[in-house]
Protein backbone atom coordinates (compact mmCIF):
# COMPACT_ATOMS: atom_id res chain seq x y z
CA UNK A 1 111.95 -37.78 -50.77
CA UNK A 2 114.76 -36.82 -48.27
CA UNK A 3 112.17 -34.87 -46.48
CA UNK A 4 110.26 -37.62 -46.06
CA UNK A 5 113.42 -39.71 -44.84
CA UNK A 6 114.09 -37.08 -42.38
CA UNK A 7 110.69 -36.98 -40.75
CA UNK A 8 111.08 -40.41 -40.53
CA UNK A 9 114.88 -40.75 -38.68
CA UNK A 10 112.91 -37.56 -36.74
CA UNK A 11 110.36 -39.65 -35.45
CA UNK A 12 112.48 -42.71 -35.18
CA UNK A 13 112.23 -43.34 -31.19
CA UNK A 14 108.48 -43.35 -31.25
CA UNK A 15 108.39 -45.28 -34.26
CA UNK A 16 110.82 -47.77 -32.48
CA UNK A 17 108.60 -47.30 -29.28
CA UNK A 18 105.14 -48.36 -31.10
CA UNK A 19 106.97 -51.08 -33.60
CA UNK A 20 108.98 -52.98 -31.07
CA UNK A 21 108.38 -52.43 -27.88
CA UNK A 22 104.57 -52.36 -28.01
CA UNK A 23 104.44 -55.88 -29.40
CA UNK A 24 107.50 -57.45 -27.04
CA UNK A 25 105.53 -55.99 -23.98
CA UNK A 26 101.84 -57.68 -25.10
CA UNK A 27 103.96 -60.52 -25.64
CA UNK A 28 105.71 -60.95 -22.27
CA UNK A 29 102.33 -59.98 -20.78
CA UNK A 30 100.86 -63.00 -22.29
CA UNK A 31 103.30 -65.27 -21.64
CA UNK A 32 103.34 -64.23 -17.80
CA UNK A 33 99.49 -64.72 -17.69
CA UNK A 34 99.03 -61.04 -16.52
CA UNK A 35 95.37 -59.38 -16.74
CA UNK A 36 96.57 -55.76 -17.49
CA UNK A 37 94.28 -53.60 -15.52
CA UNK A 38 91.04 -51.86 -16.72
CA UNK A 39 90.24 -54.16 -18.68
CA UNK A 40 93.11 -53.41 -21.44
CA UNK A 41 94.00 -56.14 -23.82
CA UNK A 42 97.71 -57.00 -23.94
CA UNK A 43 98.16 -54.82 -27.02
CA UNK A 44 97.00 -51.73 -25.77
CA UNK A 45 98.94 -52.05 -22.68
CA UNK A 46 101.94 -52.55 -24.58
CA UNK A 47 101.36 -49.47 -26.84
CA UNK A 48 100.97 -47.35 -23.88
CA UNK A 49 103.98 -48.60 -22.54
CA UNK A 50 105.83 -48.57 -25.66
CA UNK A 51 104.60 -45.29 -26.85
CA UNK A 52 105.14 -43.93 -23.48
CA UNK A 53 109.30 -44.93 -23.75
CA UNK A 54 109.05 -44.22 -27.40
CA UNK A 55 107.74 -40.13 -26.26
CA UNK A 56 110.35 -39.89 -23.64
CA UNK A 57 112.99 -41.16 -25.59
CA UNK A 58 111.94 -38.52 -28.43
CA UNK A 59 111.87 -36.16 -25.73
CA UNK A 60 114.65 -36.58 -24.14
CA UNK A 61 116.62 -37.14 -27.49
CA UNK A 62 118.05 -40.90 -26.19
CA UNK A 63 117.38 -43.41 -24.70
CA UNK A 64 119.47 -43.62 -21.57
C-alpha cells in the first residue's frame, strides 16, 4: 500500500496537470467561444495543455 501511495505523490504534478488543469482550460475555452484549432474539442485541448504543464512540472520537479 505505501508503494502505491508513493507512485502516486510521484506522479502527483501530472496527475494535478490532467485532473485540474485539463478541465479549467476546456472550460475557459468554452466560455471565451474559442474554436481550438484542428479541429480539437475543448477537452482535448485542455489535456494537451494540462498534460503538457503537468510533464514539465514533473520534469522540472516544481512548478515555478
Amino acid at each position: 500500500m505505501q508503494k502505491v501511495i508513493q507512485t502516486i505523490f510521484y506522479f502527483g504534478p501530472l496527475l494535478f496537470g490532467f485532473g485540474f488543469f485539463a478541465p479549467l482550460f476546456a472550460q475557459i475555452i468554452t466560455q471565451l467561444a474559442w474554436t481550438p484549432p484542428l479541429g480539437l474539442t475543448p477537452l482535448m485541448t485542455g489535456l494537451i495543455l494540462g498534460g503538457g504543464l503537468g510533464l514539465l512540472a514533473q520534469i522540472r520537479g516544481t512548478w515555478v
